[in-house]
PDB file of N, CA and C in Angstrom:
ATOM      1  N   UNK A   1       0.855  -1.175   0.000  1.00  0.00           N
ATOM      2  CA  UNK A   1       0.000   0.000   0.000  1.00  0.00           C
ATOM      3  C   UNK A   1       0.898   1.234   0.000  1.00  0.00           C
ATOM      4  N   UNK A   2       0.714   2.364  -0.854  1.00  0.00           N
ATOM      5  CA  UNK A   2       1.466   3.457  -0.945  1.00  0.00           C
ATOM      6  C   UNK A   2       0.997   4.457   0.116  1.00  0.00           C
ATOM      7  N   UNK A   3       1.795   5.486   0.268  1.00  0.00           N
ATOM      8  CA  UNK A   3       1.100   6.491   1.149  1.00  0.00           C
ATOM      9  C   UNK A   3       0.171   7.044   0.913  1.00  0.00           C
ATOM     10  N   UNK A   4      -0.034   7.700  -0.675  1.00  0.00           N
ATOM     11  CA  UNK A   4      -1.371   7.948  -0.308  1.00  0.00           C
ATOM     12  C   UNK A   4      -2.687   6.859   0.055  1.00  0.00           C
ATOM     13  N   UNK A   5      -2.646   5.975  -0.455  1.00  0.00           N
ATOM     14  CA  UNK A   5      -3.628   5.028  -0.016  1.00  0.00           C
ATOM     15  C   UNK A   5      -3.892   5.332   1.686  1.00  0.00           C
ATOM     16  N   UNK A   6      -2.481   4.996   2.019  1.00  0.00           N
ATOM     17  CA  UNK A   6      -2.592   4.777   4.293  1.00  0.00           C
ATOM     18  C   UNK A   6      -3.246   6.227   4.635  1.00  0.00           C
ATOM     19  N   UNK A   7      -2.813   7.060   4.031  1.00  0.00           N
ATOM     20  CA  UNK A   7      -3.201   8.699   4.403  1.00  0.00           C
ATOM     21  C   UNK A   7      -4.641   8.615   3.965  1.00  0.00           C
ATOM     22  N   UNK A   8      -5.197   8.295   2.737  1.00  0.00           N
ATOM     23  CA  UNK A   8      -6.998   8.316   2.778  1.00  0.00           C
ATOM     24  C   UNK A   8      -7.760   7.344   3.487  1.00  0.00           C
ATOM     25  N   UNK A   9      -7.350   6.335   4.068  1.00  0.00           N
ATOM     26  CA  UNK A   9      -7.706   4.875   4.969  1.00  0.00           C
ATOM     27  C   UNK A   9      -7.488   5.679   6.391  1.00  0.00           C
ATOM     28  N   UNK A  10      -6.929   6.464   6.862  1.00  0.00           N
ATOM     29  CA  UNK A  10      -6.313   6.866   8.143  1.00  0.00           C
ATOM     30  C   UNK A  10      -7.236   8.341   8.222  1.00  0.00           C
ATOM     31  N   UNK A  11      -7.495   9.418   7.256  1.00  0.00           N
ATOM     32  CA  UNK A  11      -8.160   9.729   6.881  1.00  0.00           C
ATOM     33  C   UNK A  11      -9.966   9.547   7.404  1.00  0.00           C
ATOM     34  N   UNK A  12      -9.651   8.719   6.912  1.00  0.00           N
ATOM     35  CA  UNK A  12     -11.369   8.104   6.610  1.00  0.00           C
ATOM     36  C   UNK A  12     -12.184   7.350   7.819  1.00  0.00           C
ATOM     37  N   UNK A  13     -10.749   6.825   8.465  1.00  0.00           N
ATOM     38  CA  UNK A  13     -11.313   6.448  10.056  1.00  0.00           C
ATOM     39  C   UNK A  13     -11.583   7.196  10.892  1.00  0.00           C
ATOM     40  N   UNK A  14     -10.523   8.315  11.114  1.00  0.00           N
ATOM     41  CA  UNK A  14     -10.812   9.336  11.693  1.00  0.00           C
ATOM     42  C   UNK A  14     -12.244  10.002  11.933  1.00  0.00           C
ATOM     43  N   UNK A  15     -12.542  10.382  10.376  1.00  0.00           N
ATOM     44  CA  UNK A  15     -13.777  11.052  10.539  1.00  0.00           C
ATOM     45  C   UNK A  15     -14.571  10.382  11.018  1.00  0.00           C
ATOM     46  N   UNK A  16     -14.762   8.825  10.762  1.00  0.00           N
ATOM     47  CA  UNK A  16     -15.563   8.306  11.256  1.00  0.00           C
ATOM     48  C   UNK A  16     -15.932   7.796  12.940  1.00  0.00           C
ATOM     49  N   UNK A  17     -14.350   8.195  13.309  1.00  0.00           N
ATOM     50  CA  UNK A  17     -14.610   7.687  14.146  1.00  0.00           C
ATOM     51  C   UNK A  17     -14.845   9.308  15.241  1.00  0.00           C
ATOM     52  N   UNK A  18     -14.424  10.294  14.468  1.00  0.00           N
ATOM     53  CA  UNK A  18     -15.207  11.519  15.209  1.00  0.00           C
ATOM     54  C   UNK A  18     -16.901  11.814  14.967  1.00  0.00           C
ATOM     55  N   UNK A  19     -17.472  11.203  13.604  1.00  0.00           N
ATOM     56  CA  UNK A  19     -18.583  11.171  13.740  1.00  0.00           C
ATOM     57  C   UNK A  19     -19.674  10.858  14.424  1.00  0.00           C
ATOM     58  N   UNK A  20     -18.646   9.473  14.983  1.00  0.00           N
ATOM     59  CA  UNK A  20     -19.225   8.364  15.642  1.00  0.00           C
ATOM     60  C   UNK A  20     -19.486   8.568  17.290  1.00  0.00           C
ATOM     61  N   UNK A  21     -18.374   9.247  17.759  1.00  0.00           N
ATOM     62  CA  UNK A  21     -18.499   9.604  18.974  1.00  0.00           C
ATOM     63  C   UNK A  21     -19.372  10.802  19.023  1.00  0.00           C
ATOM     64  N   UNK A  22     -19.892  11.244  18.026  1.00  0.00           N
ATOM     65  CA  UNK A  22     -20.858  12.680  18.376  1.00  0.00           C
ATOM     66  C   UNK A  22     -22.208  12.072  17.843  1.00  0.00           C
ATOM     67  N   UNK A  23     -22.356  11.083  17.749  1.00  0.00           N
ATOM     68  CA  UNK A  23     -23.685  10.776  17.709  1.00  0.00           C
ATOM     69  C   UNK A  23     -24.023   9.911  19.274  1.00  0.00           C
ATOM     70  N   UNK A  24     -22.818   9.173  19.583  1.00  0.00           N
ATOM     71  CA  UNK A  24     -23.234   8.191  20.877  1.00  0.00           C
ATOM     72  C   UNK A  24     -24.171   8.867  22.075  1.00  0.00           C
ATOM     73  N   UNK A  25     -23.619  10.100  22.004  1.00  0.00           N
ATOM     74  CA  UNK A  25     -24.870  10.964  23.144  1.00  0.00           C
ATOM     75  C   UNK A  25     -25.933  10.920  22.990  1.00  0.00           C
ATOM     76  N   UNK A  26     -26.098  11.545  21.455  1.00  0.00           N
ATOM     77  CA  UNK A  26     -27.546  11.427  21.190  1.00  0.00           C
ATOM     78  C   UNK A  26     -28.661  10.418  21.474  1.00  0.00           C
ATOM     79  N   UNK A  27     -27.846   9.024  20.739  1.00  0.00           N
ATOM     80  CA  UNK A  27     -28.570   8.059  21.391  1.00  0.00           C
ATOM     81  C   UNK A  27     -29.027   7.981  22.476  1.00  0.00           C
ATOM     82  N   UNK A  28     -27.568   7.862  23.791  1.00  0.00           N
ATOM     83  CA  UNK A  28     -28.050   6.978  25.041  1.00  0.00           C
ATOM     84  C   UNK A  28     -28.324   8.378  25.500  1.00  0.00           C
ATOM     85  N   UNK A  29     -28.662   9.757  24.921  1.00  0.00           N
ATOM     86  CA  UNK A  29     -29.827  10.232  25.864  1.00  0.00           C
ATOM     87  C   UNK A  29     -31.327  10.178  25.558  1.00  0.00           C
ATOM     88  N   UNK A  30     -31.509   9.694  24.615  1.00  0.00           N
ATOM     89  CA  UNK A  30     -33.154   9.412  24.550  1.00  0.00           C
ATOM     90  C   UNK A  30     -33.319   8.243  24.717  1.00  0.00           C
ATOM     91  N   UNK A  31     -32.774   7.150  24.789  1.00  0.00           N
ATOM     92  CA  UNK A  31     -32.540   5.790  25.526  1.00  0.00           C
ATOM     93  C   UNK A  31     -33.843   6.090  26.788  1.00  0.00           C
ATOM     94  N   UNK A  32     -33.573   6.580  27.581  1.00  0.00           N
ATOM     95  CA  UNK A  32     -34.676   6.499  29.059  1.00  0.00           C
ATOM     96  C   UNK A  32     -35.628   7.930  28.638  1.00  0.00           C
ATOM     97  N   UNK A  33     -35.818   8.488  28.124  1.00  0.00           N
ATOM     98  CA  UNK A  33     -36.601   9.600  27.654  1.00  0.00           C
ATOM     99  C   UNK A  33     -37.567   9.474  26.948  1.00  0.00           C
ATOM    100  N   UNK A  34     -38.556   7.988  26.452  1.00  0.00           N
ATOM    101  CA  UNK A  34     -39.536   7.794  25.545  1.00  0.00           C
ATOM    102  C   UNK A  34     -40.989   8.388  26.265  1.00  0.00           C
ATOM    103  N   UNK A  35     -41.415   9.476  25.235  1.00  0.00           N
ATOM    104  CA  UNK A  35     -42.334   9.857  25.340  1.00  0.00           C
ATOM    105  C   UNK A  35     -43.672   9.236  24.800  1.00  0.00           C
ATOM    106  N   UNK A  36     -44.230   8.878  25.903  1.00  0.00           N
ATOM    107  CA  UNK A  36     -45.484   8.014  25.590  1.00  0.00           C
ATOM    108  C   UNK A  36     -46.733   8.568  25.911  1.00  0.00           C
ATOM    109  N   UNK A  37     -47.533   9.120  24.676  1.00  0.00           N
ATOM    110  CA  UNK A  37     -48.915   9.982  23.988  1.00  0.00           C
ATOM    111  C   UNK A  37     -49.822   9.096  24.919  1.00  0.00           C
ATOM    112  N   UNK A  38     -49.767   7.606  25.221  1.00  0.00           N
ATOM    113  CA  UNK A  38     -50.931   6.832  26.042  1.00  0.00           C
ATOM    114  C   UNK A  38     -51.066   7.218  27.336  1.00  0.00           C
ATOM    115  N   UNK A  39     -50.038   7.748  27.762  1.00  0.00           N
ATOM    116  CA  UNK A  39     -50.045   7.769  29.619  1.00  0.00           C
ATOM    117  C   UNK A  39     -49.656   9.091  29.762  1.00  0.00           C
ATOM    118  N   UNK A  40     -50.649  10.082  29.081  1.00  0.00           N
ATOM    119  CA  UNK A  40     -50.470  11.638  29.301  1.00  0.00           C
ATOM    120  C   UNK A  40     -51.592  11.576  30.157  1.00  0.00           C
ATOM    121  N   UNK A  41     -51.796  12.545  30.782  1.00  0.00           N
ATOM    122  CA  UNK A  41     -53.079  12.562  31.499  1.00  0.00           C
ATOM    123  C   UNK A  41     -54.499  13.797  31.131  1.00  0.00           C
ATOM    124  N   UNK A  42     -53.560  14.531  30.008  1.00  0.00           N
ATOM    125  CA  UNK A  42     -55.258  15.115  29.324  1.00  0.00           C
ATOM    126  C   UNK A  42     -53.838  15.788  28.240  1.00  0.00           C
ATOM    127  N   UNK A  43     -54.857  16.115  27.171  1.00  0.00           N
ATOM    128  CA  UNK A  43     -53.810  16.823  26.191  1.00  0.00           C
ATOM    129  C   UNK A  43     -53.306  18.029  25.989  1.00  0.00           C
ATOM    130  N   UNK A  44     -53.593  18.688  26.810  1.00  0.00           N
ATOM    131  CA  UNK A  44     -52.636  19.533  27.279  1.00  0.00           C
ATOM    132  C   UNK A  44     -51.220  19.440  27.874  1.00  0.00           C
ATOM    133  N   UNK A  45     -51.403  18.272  28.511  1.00  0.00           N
ATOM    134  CA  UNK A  45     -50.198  18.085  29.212  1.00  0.00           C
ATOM    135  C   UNK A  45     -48.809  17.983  28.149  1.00  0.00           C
ATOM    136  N   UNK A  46     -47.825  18.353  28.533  1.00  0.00           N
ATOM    137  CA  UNK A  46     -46.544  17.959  28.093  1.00  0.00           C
ATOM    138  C   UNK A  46     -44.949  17.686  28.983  1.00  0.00           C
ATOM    139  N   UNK A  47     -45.942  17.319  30.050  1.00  0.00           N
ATOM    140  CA  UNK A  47     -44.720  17.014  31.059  1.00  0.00           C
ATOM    141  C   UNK A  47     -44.564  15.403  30.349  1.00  0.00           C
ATOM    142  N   UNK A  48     -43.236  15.480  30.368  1.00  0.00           N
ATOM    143  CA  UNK A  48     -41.833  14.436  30.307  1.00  0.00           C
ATOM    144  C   UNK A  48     -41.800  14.668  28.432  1.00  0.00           C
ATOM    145  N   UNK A  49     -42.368  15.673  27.839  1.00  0.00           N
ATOM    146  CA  UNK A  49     -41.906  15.500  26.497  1.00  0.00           C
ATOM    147  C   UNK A  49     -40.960  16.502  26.594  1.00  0.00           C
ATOM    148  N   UNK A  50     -39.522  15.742  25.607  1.00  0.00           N
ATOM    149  CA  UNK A  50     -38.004  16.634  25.653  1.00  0.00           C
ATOM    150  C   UNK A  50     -38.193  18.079  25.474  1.00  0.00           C
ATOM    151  N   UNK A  51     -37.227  18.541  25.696  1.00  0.00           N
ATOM    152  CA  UNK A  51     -37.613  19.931  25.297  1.00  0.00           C
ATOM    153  C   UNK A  51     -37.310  20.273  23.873  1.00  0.00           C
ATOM    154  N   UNK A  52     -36.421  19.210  23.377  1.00  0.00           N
ATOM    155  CA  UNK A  52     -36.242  19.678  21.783  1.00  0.00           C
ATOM    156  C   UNK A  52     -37.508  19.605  21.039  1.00  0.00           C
ATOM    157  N   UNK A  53     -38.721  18.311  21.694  1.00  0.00           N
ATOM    158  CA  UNK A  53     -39.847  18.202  20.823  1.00  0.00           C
ATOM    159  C   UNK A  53     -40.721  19.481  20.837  1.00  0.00           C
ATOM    160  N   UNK A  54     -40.851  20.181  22.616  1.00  0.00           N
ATOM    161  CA  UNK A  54     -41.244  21.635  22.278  1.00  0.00           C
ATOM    162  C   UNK A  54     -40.792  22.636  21.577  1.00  0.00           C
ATOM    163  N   UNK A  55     -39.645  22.800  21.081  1.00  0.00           N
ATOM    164  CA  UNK A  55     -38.768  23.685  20.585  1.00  0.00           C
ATOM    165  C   UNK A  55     -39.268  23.073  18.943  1.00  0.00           C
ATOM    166  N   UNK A  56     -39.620  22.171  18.577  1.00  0.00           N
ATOM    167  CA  UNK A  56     -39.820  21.584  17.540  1.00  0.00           C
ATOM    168  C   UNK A  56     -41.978  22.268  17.419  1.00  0.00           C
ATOM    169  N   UNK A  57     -42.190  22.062  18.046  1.00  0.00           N
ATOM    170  CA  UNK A  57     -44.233  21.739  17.812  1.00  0.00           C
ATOM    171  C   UNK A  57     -43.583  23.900  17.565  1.00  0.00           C
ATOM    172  N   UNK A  58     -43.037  24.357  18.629  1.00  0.00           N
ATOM    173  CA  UNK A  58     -42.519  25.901  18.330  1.00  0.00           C
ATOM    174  C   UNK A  58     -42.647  26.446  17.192  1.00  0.00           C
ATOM    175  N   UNK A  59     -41.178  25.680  16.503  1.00  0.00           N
ATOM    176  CA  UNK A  59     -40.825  26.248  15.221  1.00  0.00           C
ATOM    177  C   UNK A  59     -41.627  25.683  14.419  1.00  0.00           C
ATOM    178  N   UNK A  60     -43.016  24.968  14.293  1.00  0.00           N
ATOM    179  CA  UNK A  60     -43.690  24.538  13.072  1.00  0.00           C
ATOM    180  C   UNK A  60     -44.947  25.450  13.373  1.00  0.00           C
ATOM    181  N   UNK A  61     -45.173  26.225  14.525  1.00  0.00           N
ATOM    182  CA  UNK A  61     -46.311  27.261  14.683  1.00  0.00           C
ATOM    183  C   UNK A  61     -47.095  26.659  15.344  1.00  0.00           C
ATOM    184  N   UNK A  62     -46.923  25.395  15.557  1.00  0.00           N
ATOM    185  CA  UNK A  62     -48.562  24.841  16.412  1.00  0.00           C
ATOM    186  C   UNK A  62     -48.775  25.565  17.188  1.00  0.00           C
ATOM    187  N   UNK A  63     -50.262  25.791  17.285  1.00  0.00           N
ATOM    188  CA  UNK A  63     -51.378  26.241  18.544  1.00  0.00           C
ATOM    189  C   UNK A  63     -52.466  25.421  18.465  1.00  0.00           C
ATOM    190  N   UNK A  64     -52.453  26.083  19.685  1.00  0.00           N
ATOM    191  CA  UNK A  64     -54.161  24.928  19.966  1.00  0.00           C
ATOM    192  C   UNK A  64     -55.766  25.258  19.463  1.00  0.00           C
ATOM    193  N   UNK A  65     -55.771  26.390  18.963  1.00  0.00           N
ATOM    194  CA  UNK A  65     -56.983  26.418  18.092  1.00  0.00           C
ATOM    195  C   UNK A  65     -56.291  27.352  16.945  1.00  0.00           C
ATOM    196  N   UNK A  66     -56.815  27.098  15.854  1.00  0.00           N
ATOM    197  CA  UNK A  66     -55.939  27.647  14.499  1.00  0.00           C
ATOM    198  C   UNK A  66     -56.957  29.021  14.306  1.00  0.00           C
ATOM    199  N   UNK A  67     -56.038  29.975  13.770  1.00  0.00           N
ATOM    200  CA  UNK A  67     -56.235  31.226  13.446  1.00  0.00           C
ATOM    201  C   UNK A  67     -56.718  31.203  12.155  1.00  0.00           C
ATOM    202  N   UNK A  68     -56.841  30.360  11.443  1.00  0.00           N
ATOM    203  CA  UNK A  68     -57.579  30.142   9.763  1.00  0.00           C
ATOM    204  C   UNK A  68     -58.664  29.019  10.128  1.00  0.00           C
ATOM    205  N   UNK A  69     -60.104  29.001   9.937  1.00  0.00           N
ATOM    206  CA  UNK A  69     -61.090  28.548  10.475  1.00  0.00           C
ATOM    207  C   UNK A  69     -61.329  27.292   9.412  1.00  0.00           C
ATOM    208  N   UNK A  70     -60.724  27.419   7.931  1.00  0.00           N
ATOM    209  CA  UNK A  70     -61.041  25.809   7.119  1.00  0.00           C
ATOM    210  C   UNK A  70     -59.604  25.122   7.642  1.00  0.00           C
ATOM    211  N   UNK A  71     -58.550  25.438   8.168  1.00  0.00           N
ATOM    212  CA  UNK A  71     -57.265  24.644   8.124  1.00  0.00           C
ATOM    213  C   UNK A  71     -56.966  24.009  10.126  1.00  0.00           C
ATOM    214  N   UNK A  72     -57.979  23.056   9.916  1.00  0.00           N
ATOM    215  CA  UNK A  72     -57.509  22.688  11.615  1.00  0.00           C
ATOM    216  C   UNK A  72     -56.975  21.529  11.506  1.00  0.00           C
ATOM    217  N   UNK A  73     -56.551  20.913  12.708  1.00  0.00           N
ATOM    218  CA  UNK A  73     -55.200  19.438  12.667  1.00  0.00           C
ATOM    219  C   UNK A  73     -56.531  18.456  11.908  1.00  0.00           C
ATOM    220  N   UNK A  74     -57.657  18.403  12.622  1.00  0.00           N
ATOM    221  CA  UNK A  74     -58.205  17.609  12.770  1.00  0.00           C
ATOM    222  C   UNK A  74     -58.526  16.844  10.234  1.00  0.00           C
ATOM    223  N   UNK A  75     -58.604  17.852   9.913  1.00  0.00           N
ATOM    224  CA  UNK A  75     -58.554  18.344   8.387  1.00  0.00           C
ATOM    225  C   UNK A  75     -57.867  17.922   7.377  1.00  0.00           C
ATOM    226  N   UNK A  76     -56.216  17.745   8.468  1.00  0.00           N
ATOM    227  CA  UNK A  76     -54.933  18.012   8.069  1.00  0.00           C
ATOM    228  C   UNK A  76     -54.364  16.265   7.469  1.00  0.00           C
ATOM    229  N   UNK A  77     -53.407  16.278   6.839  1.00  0.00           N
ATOM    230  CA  UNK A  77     -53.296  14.909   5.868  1.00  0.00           C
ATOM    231  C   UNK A  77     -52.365  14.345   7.132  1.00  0.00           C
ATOM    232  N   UNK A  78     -51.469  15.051   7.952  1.00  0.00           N
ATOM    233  CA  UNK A  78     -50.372  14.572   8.731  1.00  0.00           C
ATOM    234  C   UNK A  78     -50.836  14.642  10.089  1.00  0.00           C
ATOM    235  N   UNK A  79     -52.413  14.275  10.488  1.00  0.00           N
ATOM    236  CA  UNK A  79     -52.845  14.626  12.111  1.00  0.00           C
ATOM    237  C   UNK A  79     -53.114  13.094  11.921  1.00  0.00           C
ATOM    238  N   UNK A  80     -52.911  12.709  13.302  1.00  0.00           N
ATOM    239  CA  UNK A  80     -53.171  11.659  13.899  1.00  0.00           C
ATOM    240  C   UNK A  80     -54.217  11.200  15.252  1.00  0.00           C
ATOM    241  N   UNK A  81     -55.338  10.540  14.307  1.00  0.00           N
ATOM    242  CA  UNK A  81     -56.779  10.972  15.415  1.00  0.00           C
ATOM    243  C   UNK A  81     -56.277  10.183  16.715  1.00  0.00           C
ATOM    244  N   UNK A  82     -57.517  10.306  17.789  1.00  0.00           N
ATOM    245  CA  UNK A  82     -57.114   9.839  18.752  1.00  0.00           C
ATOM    246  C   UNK A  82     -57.870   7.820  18.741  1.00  0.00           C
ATOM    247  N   UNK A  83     -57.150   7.582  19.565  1.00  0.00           N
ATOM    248  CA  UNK A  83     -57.273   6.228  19.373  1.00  0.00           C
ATOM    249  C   UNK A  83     -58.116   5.467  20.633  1.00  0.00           C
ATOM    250  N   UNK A  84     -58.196   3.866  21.134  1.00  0.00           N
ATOM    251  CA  UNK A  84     -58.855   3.708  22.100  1.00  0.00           C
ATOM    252  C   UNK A  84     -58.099   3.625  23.363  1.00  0.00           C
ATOM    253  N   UNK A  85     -56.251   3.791  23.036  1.00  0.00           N
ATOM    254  CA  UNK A  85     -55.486   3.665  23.868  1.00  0.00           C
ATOM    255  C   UNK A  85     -54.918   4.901  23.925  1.00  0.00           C
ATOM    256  N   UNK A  86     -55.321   6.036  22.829  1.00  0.00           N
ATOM    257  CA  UNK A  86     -54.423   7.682  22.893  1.00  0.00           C
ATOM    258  C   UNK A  86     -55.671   8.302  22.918  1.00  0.00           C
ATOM    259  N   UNK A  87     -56.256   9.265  23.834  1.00  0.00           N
ATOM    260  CA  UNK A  87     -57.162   9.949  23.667  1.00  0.00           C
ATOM    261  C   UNK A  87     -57.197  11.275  23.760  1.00  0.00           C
ATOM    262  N   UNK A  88     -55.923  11.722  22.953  1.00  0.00           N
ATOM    263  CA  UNK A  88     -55.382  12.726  21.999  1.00  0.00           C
ATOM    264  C   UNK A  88     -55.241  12.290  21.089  1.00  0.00           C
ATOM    265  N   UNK A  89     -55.134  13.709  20.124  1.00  0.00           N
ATOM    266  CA  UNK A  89     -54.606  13.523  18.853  1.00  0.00           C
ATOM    267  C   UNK A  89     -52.928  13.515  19.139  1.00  0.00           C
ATOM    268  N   UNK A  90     -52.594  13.358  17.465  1.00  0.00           N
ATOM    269  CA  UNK A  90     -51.191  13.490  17.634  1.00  0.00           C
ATOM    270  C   UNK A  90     -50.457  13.835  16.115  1.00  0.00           C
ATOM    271  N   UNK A  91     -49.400  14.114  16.009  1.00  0.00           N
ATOM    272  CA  UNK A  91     -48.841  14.523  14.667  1.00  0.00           C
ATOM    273  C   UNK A  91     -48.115  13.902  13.880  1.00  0.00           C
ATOM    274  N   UNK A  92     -47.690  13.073  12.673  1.00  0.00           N
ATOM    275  CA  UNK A  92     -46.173  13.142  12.329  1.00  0.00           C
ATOM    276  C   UNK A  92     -45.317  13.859  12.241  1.00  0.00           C
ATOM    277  N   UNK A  93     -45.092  15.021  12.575  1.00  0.00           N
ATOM    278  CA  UNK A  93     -44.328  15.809  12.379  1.00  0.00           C
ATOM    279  C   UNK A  93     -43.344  16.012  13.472  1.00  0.00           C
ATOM    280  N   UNK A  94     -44.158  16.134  14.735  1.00  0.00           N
ATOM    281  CA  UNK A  94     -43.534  16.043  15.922  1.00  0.00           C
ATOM    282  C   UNK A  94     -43.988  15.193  17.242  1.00  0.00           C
ATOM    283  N   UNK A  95     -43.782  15.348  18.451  1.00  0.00           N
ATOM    284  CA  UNK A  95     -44.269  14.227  19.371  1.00  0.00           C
ATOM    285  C   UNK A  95     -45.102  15.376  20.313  1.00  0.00           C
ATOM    286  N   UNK A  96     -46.004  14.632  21.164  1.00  0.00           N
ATOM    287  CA  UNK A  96     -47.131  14.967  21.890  1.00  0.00           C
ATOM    288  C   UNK A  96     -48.392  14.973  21.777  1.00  0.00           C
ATOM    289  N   UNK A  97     -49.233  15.766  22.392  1.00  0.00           N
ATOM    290  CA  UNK A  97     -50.691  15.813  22.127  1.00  0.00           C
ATOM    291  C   UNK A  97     -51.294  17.166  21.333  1.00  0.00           C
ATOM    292  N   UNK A  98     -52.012  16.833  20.331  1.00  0.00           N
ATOM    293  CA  UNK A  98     -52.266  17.981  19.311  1.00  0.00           C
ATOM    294  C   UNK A  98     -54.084  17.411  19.806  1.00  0.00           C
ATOM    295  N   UNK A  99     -54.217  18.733  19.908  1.00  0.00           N
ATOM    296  CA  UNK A  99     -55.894  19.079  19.330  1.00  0.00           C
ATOM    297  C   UNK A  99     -56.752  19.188  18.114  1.00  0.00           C
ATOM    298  N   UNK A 100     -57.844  18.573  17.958  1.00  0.00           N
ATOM    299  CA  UNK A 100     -58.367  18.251  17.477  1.00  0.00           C
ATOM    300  C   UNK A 100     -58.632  20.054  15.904  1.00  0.00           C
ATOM    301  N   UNK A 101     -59.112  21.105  17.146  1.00  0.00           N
ATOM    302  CA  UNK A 101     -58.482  22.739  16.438  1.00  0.00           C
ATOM    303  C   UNK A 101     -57.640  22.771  16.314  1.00  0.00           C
ATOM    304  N   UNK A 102     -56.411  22.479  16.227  1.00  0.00           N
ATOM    305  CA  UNK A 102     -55.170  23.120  16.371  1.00  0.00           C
ATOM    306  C   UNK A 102     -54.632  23.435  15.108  1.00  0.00           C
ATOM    307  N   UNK A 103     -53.794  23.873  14.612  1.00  0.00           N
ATOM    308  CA  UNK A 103     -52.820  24.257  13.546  1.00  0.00           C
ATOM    309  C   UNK A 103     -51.848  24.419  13.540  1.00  0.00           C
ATOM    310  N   UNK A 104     -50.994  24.162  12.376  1.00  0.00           N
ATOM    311  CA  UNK A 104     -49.412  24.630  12.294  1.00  0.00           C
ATOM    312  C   UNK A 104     -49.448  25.210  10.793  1.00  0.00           C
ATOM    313  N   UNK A 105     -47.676  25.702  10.734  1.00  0.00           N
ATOM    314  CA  UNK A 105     -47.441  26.275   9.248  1.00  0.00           C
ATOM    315  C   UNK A 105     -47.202  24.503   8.439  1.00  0.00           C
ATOM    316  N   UNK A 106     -47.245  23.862   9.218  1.00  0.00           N
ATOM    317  CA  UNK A 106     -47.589  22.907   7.791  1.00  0.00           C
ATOM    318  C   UNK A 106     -48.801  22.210   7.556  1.00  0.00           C
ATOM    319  N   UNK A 107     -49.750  22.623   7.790  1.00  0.00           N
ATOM    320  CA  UNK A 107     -50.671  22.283   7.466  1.00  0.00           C
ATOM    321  C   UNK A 107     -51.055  21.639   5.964  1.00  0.00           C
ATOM    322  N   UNK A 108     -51.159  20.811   5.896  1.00  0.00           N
ATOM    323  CA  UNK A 108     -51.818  19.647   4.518  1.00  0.00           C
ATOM    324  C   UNK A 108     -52.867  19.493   4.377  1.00  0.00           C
ATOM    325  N   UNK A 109     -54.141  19.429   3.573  1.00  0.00           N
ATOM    326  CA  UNK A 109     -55.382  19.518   3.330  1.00  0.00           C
ATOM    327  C   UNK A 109     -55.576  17.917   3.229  1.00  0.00           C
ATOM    328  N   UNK A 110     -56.687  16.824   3.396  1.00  0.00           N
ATOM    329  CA  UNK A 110     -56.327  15.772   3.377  1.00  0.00           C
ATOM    330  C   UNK A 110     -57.039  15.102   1.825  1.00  0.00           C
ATOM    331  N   UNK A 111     -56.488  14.346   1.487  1.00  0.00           N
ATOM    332  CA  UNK A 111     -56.968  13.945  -0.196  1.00  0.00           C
ATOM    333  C   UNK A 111     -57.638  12.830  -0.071  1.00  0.00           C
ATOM    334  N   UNK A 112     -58.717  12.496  -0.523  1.00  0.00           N
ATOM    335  CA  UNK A 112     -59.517  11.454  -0.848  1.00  0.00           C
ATOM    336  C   UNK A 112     -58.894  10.364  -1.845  1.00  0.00           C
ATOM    337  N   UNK A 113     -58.632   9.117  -1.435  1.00  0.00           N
ATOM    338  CA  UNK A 113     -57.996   7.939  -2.499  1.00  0.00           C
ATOM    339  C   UNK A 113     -59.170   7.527  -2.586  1.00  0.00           C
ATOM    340  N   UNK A 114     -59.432   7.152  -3.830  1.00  0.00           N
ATOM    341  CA  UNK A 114     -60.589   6.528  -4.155  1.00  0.00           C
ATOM    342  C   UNK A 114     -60.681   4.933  -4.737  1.00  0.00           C
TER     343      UNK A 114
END
């Protein structure tokens, strides 16, 4: 093997292996942090959801009753009704309990498959 070869192989571990150590946090801190929509106790609540997911429902505009009267979650292609074990709604977009009024700036209109 020539040098350059050892220098792009030596190279290449490196990064990886600095990549690698800056993701390991990430993981094992949401490891014990699962936020579970079933065992909220009304939907309002958002105790034990991270704070990045609030900082997240934030920056997409959610509120709890929408300021445009045809565009509510409930409408929306990406809301998630409530279930017999979630009795909130909920989003793909982000984690917690969304209302049935509520809105964000991404709002999706929902399409009929026929």
């Amino acid at each position: 093997m020539n040098r350059r070869a050892l220098l792009k192989k030596v190279s290449r571990f490196a990064y990886a292996a600095v990549g690698g150590s800056m993701l390991l946090p990430a993981c094992h801190s949401q490891k014990g942090s699962e936020y579970n929509l079933e065992e909220i106790s009304s939907c309002d609540d958002l105790t034990g959801l991270p704070q990045e997911e609030i900082d997240k429902r934030n920056s997409l505009g959610y509120v709890e009753t929408t300021p445009i009267r045809e565009s509510t979650c409930d409408n929306c292609q990406l809301y998630l009704p409530p279930t017999a074990k979630r009795k909130c709604g909920g989003c793909q977009l982000f984690k917690g309990p969304v209302t049935e009024e509520g809105y964000c700036t991404y709002w999706a209109p929902q399409t009929d498959l026929v």
